[in-house]
N, C-alpha and C. Protein backbone atom coordinates (compact mmCIF):
# COMPACT_ATOMS: atom_id res chain seq x y z
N UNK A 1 -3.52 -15.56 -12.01
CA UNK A 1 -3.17 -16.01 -13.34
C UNK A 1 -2.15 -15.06 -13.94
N UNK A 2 -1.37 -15.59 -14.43
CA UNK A 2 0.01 -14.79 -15.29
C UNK A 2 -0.68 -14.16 -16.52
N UNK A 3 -0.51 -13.15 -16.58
CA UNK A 3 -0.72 -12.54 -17.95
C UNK A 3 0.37 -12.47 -19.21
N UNK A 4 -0.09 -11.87 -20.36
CA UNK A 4 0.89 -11.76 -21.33
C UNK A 4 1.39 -10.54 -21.22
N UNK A 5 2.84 -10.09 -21.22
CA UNK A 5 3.27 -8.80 -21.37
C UNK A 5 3.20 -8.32 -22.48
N UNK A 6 2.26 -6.83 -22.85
CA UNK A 6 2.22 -6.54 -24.33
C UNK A 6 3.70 -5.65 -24.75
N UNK A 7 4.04 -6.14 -26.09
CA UNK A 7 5.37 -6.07 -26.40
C UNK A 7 5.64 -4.42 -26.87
N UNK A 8 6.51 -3.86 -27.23
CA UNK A 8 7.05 -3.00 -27.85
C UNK A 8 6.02 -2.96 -29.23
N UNK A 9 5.99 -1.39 -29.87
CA UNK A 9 5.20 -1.73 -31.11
C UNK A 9 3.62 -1.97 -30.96
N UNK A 10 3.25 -2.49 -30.09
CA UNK A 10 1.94 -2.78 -30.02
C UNK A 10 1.06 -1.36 -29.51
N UNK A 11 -0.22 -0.99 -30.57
CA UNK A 11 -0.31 -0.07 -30.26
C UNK A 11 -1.19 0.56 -28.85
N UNK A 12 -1.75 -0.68 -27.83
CA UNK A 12 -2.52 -0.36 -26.73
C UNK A 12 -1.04 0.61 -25.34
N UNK A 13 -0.01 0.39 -26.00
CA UNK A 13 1.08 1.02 -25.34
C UNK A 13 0.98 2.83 -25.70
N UNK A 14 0.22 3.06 -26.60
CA UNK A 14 0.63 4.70 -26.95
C UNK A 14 -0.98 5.16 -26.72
N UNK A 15 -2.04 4.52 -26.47
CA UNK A 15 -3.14 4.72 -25.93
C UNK A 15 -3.79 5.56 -24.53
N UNK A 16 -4.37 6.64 -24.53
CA UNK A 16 -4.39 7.32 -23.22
C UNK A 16 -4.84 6.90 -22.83
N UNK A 17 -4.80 5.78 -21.47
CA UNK A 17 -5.75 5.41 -20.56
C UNK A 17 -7.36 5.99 -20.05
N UNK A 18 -8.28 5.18 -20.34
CA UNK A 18 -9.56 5.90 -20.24
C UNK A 18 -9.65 5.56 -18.07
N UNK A 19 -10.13 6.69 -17.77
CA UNK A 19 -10.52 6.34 -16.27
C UNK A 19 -12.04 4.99 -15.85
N UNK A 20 -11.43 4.39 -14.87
CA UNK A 20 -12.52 3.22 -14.64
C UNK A 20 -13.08 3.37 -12.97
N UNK A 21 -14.52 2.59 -13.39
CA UNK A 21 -15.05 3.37 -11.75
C UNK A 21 -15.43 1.70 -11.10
N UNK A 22 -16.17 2.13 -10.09
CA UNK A 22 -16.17 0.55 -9.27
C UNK A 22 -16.57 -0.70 -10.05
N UNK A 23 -17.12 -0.49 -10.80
CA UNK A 23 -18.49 -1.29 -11.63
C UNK A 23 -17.32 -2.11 -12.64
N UNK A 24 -16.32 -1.82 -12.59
CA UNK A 24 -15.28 -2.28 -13.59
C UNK A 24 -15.46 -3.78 -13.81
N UNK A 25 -15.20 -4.37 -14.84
CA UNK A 25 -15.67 -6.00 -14.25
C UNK A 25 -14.20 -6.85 -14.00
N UNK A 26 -14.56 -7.58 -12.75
CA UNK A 26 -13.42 -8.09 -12.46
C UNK A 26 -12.46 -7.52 -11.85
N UNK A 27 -12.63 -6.12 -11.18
CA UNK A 27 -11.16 -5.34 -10.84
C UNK A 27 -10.37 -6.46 -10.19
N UNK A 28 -10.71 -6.89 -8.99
CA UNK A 28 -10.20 -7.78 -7.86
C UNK A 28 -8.99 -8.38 -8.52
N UNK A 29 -10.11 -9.37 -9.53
CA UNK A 29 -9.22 -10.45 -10.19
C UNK A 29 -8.21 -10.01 -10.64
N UNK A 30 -8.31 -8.86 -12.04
CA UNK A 30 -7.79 -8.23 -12.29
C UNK A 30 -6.20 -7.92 -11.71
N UNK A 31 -6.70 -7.07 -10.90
CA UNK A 31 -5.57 -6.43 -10.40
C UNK A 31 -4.68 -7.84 -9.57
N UNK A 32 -4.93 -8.77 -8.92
CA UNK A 32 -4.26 -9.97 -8.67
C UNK A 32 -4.02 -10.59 -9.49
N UNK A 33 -4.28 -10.34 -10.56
CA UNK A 33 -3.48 -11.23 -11.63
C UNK A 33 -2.47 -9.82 -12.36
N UNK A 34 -2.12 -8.79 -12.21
CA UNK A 34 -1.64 -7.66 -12.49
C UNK A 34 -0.09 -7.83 -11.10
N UNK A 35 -0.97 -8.32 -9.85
CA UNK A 35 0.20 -8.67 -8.94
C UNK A 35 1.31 -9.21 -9.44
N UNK A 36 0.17 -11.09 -9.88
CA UNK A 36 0.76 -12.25 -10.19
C UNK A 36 2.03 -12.17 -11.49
N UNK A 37 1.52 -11.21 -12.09
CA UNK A 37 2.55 -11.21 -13.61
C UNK A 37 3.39 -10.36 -13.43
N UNK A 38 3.21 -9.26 -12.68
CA UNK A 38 4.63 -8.56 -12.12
C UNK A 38 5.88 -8.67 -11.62
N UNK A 39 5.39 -9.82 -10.26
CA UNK A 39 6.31 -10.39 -10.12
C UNK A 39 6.88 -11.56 -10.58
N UNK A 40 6.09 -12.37 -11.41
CA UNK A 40 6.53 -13.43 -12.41
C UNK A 40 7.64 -13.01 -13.24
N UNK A 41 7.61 -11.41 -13.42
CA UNK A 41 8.59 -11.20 -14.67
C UNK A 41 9.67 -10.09 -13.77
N UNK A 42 9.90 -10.25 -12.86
CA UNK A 42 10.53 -9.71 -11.63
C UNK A 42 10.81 -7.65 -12.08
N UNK A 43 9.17 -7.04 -12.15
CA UNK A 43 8.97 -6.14 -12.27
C UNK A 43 8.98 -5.20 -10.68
N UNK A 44 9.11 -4.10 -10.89
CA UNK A 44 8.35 -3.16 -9.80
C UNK A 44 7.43 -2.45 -9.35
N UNK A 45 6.98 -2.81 -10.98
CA UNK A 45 5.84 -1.96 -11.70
C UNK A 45 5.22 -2.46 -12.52
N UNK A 46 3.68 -2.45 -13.23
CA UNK A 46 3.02 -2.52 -13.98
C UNK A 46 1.64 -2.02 -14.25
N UNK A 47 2.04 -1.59 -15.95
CA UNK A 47 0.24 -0.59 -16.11
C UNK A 47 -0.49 -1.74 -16.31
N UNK A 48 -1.90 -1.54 -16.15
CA UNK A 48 -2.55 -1.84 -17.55
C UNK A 48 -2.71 -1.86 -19.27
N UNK A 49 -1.89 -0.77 -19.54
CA UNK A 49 -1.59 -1.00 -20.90
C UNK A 49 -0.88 -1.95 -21.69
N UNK A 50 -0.10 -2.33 -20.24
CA UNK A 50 1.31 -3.36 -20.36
C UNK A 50 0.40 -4.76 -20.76
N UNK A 51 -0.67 -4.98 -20.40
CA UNK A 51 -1.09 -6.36 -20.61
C UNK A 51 -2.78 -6.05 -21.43
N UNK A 52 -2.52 -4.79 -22.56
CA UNK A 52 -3.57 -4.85 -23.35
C UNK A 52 -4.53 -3.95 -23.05
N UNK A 53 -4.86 -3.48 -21.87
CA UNK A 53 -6.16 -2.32 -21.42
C UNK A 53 -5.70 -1.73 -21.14
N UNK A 54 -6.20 -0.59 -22.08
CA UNK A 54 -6.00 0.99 -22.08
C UNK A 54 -6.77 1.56 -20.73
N UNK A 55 -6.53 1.51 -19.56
CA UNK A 55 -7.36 2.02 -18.50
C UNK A 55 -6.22 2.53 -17.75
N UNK A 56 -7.01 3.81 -16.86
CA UNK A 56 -5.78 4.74 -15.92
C UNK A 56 -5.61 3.93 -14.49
N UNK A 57 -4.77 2.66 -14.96
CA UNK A 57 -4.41 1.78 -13.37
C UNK A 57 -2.98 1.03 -13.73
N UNK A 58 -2.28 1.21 -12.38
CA UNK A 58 -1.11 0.55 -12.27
C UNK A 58 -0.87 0.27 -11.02
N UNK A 59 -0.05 -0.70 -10.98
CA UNK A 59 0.39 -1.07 -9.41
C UNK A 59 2.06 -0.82 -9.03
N UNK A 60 2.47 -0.69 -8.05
CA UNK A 60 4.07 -0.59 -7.92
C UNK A 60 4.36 -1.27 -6.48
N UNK A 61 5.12 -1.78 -6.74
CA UNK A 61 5.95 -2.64 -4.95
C UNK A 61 7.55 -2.27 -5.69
N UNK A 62 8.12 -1.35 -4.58
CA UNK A 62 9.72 -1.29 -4.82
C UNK A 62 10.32 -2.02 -4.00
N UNK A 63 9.88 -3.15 -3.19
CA UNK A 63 10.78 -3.42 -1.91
C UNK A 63 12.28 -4.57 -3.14
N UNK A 64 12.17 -4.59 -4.34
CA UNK A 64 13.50 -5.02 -4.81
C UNK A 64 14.73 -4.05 -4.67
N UNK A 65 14.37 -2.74 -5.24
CA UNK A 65 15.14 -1.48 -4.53
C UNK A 65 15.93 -1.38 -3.39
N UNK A 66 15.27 -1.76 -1.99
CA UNK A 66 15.61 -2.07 -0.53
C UNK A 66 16.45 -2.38 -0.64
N UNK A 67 17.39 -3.52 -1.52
CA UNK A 67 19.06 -4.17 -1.28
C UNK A 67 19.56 -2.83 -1.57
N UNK A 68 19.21 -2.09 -2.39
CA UNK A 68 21.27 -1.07 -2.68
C UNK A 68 21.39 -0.62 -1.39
N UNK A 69 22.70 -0.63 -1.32
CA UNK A 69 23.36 -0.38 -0.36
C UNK A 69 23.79 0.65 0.10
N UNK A 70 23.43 1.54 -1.45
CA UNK A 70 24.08 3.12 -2.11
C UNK A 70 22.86 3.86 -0.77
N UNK A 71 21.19 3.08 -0.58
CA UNK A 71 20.69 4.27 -0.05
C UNK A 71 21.06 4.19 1.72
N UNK A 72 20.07 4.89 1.86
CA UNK A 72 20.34 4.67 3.88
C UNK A 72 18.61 3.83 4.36
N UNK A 73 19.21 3.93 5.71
CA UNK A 73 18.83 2.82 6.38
C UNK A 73 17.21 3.38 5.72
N UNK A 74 16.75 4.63 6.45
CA UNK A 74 15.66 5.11 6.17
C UNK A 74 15.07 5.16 4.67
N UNK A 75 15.74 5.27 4.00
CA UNK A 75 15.21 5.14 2.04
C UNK A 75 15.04 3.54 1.96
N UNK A 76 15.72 2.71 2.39
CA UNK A 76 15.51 1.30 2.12
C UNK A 76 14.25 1.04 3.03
N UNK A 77 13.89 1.19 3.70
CA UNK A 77 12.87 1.16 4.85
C UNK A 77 11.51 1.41 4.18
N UNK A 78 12.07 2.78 3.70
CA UNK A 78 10.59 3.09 2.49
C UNK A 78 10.39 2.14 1.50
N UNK A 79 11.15 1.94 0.65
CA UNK A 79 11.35 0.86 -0.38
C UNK A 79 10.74 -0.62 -0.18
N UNK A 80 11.09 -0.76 0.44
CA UNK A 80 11.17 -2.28 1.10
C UNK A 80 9.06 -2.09 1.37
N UNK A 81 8.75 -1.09 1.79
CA UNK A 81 7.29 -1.58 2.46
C UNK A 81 6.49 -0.22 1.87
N UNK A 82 6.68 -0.51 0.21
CA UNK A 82 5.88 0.38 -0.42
C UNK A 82 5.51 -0.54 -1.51
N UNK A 83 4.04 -0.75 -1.63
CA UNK A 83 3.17 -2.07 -2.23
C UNK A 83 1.58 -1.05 -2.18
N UNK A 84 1.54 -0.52 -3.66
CA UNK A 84 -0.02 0.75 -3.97
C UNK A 84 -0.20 -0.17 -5.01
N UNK A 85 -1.46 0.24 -5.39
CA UNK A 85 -2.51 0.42 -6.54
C UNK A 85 -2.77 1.45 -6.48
N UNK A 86 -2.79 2.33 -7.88
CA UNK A 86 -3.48 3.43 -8.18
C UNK A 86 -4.30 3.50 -9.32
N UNK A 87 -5.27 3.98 -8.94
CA UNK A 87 -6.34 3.84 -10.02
C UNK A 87 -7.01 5.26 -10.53
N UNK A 88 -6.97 5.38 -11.57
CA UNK A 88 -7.19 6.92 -11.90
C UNK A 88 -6.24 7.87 -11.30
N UNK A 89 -5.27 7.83 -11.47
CA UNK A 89 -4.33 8.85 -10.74
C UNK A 89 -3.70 10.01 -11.55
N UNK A 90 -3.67 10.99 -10.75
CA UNK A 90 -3.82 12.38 -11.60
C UNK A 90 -2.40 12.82 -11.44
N UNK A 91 -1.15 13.15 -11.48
CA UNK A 91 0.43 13.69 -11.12
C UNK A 91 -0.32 15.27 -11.48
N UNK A 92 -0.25 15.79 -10.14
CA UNK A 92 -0.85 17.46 -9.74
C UNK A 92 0.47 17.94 -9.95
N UNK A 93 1.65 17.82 -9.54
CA UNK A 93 2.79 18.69 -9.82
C UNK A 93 4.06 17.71 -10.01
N UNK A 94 5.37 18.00 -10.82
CA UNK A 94 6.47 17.69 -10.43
C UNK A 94 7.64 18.56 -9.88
N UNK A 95 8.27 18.64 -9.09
CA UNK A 95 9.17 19.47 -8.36
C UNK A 95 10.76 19.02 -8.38
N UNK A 96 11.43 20.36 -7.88
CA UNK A 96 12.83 19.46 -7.33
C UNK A 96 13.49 19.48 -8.50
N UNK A 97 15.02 18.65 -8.35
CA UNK A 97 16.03 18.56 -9.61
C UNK A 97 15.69 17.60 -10.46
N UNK A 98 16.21 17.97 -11.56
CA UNK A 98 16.23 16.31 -12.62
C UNK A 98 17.29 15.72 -12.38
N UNK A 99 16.83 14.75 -12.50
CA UNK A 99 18.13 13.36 -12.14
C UNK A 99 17.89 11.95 -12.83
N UNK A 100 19.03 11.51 -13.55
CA UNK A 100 19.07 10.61 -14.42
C UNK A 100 19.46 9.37 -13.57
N UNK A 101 18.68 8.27 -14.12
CA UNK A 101 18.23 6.62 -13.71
C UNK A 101 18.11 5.89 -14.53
N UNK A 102 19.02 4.62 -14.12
CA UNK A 102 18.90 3.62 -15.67
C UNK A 102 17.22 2.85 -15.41
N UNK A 103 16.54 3.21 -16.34
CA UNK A 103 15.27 2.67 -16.65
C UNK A 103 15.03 1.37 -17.34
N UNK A 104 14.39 0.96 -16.96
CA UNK A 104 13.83 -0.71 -18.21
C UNK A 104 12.38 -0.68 -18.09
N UNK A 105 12.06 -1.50 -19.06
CA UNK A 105 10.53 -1.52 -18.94
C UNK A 105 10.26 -3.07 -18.80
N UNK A 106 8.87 -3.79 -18.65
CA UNK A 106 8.76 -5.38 -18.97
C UNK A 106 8.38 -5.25 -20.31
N UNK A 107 7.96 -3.99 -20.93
CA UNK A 107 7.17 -4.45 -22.25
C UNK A 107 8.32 -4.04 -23.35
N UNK A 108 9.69 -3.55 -22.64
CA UNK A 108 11.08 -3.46 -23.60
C UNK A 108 11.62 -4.23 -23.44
N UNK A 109 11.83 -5.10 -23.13
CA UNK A 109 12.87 -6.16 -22.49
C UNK A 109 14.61 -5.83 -23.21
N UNK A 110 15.72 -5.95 -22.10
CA UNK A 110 16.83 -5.98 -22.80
C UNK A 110 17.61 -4.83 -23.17
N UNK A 111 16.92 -3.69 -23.00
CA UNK A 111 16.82 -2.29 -23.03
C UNK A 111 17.56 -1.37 -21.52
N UNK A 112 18.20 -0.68 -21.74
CA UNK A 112 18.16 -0.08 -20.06
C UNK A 112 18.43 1.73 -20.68
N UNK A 113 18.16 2.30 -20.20
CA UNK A 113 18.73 3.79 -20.70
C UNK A 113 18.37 4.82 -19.29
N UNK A 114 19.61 5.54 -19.45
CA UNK A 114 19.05 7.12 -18.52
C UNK A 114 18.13 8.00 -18.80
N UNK A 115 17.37 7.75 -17.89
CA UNK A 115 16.03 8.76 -18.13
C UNK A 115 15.99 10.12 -17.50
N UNK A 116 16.38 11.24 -17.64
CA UNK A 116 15.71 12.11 -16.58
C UNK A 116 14.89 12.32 -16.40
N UNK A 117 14.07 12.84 -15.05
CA UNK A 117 13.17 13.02 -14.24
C UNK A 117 12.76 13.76 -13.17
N UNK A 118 11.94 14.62 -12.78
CA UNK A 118 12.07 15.29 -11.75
C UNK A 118 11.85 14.72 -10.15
N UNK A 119 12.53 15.09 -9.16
CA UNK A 119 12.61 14.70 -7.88
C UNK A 119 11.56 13.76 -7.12
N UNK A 120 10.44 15.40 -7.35
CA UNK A 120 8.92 14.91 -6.25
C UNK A 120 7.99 15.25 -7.34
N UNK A 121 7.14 14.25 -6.62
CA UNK A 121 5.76 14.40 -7.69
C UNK A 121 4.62 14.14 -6.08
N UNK A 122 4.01 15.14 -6.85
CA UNK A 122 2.39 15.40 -6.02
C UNK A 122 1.25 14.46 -6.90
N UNK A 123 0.99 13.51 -6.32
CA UNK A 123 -0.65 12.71 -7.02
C UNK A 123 -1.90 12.38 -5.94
N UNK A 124 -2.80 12.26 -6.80
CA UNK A 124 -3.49 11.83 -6.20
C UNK A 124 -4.27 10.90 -7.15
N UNK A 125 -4.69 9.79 -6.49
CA UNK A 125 -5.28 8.16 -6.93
C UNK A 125 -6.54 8.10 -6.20
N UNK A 126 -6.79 6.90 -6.62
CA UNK A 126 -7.78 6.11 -6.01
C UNK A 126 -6.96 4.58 -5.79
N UNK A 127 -7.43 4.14 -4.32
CA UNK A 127 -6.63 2.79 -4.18
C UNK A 127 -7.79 2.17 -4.73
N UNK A 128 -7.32 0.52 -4.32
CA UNK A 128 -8.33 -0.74 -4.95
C UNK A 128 -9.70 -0.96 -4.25
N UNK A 129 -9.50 -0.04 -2.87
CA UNK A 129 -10.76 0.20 -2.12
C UNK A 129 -11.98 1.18 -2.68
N UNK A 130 -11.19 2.27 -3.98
CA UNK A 130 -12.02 3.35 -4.46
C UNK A 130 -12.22 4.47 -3.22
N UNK A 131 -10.51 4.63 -2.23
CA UNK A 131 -10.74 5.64 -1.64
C UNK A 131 -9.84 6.62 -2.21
N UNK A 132 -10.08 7.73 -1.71
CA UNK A 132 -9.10 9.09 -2.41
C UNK A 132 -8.23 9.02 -1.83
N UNK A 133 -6.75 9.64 -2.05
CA UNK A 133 -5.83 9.54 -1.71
C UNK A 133 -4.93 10.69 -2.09
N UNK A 134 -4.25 11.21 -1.74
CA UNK A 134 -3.25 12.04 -2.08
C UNK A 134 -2.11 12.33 -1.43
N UNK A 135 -0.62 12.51 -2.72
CA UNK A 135 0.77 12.46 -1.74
C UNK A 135 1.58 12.65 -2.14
N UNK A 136 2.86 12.81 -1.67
CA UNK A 136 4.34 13.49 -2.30
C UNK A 136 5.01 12.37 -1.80
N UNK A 137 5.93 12.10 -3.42
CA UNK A 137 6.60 10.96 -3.12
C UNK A 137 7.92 11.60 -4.03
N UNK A 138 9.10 10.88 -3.46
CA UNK A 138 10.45 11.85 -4.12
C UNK A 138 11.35 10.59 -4.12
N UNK A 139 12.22 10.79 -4.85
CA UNK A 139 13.40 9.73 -5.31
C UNK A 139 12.93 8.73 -5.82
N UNK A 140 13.07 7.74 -5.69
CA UNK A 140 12.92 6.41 -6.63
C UNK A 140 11.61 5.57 -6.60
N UNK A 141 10.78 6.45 -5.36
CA UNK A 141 9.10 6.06 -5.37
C UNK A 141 8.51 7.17 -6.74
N UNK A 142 9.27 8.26 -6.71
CA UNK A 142 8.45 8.66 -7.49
C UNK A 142 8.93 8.68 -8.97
N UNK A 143 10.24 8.18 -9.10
CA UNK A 143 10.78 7.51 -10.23
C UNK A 143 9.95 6.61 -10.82
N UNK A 144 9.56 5.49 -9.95
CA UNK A 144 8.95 4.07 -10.47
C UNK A 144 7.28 4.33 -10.79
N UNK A 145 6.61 5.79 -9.78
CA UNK A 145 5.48 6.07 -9.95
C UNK A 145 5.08 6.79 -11.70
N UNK A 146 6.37 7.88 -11.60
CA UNK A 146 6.54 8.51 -12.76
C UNK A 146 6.61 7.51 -14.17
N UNK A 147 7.41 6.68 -14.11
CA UNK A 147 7.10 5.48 -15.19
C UNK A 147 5.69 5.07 -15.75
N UNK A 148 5.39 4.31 -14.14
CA UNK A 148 4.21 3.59 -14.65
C UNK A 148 3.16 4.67 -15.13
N UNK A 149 3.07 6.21 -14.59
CA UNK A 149 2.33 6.78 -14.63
C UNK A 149 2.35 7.47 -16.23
N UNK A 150 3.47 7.31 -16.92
CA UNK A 150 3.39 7.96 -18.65
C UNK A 150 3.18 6.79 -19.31
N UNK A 151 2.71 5.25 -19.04
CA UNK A 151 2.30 3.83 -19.54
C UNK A 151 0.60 4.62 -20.05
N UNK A 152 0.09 4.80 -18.73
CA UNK A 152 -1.22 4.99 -19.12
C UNK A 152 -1.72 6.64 -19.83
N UNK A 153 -0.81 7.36 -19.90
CA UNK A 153 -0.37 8.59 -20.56
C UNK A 153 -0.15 7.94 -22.38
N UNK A 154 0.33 7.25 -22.26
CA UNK A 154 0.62 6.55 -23.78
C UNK A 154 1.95 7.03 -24.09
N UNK A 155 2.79 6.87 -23.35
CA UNK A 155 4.46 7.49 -22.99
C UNK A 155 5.41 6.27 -22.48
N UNK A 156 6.63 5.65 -23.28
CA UNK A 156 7.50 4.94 -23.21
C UNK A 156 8.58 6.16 -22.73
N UNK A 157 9.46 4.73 -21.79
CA UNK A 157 10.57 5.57 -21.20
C UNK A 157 11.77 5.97 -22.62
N UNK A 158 11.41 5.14 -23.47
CA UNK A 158 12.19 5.77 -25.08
C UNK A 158 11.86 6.67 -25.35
N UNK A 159 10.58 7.30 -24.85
CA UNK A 159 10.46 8.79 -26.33
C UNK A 159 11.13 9.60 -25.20
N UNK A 160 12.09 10.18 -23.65
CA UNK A 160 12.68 10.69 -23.19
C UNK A 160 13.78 10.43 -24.07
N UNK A 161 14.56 9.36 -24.54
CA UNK A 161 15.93 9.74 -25.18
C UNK A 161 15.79 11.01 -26.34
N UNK A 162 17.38 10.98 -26.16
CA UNK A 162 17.47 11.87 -27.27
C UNK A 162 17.41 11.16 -28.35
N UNK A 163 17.69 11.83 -29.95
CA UNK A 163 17.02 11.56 -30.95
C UNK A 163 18.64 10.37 -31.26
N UNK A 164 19.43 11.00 -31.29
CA UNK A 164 20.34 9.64 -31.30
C UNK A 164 20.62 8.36 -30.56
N UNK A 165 19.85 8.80 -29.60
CA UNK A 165 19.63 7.48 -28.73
C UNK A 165 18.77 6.63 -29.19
N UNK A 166 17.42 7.45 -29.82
CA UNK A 166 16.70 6.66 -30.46
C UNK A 166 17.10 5.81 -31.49
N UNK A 167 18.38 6.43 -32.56
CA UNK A 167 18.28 5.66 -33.59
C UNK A 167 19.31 4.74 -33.56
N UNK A 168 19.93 4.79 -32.29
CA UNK A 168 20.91 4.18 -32.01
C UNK A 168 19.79 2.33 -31.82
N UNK A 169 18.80 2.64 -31.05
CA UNK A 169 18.31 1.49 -30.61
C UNK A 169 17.01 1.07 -31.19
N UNK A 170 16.70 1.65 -32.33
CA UNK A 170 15.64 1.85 -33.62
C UNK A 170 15.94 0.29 -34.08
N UNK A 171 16.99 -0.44 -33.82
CA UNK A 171 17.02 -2.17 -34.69
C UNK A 171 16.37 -2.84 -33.17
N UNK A 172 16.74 -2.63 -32.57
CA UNK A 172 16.53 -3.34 -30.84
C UNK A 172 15.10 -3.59 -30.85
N UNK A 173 14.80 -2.37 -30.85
CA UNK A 173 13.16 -1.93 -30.87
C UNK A 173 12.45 -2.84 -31.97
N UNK A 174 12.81 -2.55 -33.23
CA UNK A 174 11.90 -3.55 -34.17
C UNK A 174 12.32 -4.85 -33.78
N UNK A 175 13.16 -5.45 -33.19
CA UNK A 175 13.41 -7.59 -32.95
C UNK A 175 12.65 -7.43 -32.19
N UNK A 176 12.39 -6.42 -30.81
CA UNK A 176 11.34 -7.05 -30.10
C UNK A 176 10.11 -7.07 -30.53
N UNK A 177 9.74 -6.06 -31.22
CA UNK A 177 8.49 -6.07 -31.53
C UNK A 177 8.20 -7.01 -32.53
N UNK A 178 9.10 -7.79 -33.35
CA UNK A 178 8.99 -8.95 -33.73
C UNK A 178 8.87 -10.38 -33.19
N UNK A 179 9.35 -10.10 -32.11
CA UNK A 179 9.50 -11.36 -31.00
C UNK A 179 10.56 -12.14 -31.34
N UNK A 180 11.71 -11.15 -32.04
CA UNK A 180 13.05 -11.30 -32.23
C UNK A 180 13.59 -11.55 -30.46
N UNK A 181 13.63 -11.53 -29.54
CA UNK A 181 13.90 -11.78 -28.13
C UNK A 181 14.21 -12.79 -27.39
N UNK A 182 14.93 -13.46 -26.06
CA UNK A 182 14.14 -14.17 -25.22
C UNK A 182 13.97 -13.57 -24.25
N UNK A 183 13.14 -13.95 -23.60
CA UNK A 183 12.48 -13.32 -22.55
C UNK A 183 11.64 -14.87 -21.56
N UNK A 184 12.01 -14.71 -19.88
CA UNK A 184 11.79 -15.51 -19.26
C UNK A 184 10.12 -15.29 -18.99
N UNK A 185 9.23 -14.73 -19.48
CA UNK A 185 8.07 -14.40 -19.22
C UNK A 185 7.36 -14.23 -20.51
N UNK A 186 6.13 -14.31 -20.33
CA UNK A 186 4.90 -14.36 -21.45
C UNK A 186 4.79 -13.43 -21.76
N UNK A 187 5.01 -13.19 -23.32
CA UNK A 187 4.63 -11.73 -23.96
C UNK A 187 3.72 -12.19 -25.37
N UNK A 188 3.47 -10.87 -25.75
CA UNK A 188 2.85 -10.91 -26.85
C UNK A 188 3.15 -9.98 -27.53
N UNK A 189 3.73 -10.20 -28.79
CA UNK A 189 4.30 -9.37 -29.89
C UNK A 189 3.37 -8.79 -30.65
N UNK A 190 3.33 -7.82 -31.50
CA UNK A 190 2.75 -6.82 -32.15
C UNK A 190 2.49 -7.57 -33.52
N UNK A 191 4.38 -7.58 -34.05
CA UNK A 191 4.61 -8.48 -35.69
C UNK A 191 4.09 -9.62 -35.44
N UNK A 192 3.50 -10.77 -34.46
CA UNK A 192 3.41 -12.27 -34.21
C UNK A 192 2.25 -12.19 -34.40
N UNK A 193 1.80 -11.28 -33.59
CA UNK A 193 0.23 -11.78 -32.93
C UNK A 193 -0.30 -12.83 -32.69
N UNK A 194 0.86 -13.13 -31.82
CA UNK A 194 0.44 -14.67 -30.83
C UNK A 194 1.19 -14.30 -29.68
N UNK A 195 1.12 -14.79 -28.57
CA UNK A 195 2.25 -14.57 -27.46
C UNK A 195 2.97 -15.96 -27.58
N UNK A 196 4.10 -15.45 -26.92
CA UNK A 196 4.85 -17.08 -26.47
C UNK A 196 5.61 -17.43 -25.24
């Protein structure tokens, strides 16, 4: 089932994800319908916060990444056949250079900005099985990990701009959160409080 994307403004987006254990109700479903709306709205990524629950889980598939052409054979290779759930996941370290990436979110729509970020990140999760896991992931896995992973932090890729960036896009920000937008996918606005 498609979910609603929760919009800009809404406040389950600035919420610290509480950790969830097996007993969760519905994970399964859940998280397949977390699949289903991801790629409905041709994401790479998505928290839970994004569709209303404040809980420490997100999923990521980069194989859209795989086309640039910019990487090599071996980076597209990774890309292409990297499809996690992480559940409760902890970022133990970040390493390496910062390096700036045009970012978007599903719950910004219309938005793109350079984010910096550091290289490699060390985590460790729980998959959808509730086994442990731990790993170093660098470049644009741990770009897309690093995202989803400040969703359930209660961290938009906006509060990285600088302060004129912000106010540069301070009108942008309030239409969406009005449901001033279009958007090819189901959201739900903050000012509406209805989705459409």
């Amino acid at each position: 089932m498609t979910l609603s994307i929760v919009a800009y403004g809404d406040p389950v987006l600035r919420k610290k994800g509480k950790p969830i254990d097996k007993d969760f109700p519905q994970l399964k479903e859940l998280i397949a319908n977390m699949w289903e709306t991801m790629y409905n709205a041709n994401g790479v990524g998505l928290a839970a916060p994004q569709i209303g629950l404040p809980i420490r889980l997100f999923i990521v598939d980069t194989a859209p990444f795989a086309d640039d052409e910019e990487l090599t054979e071996e980076e597209q290779e990774k890309l292409k056949n990297f499809k996690k759930v992480f559940i409760n996941p902890v970022i133990e370290e970040e390493t390496g250079t910062n390096w700036a990436f045009n970012e978007g979110c599903l719950s910004i729509p219309d938005i793109r900005e350079d984010v910096s970020r550091k290289d490699t990140i060390e985590i460790s999760y729980l998959d959808e099985n509730f086994n442990a896991n731990k790993a170093s992931y660098d470049g644009l896995l741990a770009r897309v990990i690093q995202h989803e992973y400040d969703h359930i932090e209660g961290i938009l890729f906006t509060d990285k701009l600088s302060s004129l960036k912000k106010r540069l896009l301070k009108g942008k920000l309030t239409n969406i959160s009005k449901g001033k937008i279009n958007v090819d996918y189901k959201m739900r606005f903050p000012d509406l409080r209805k989705a459409r």
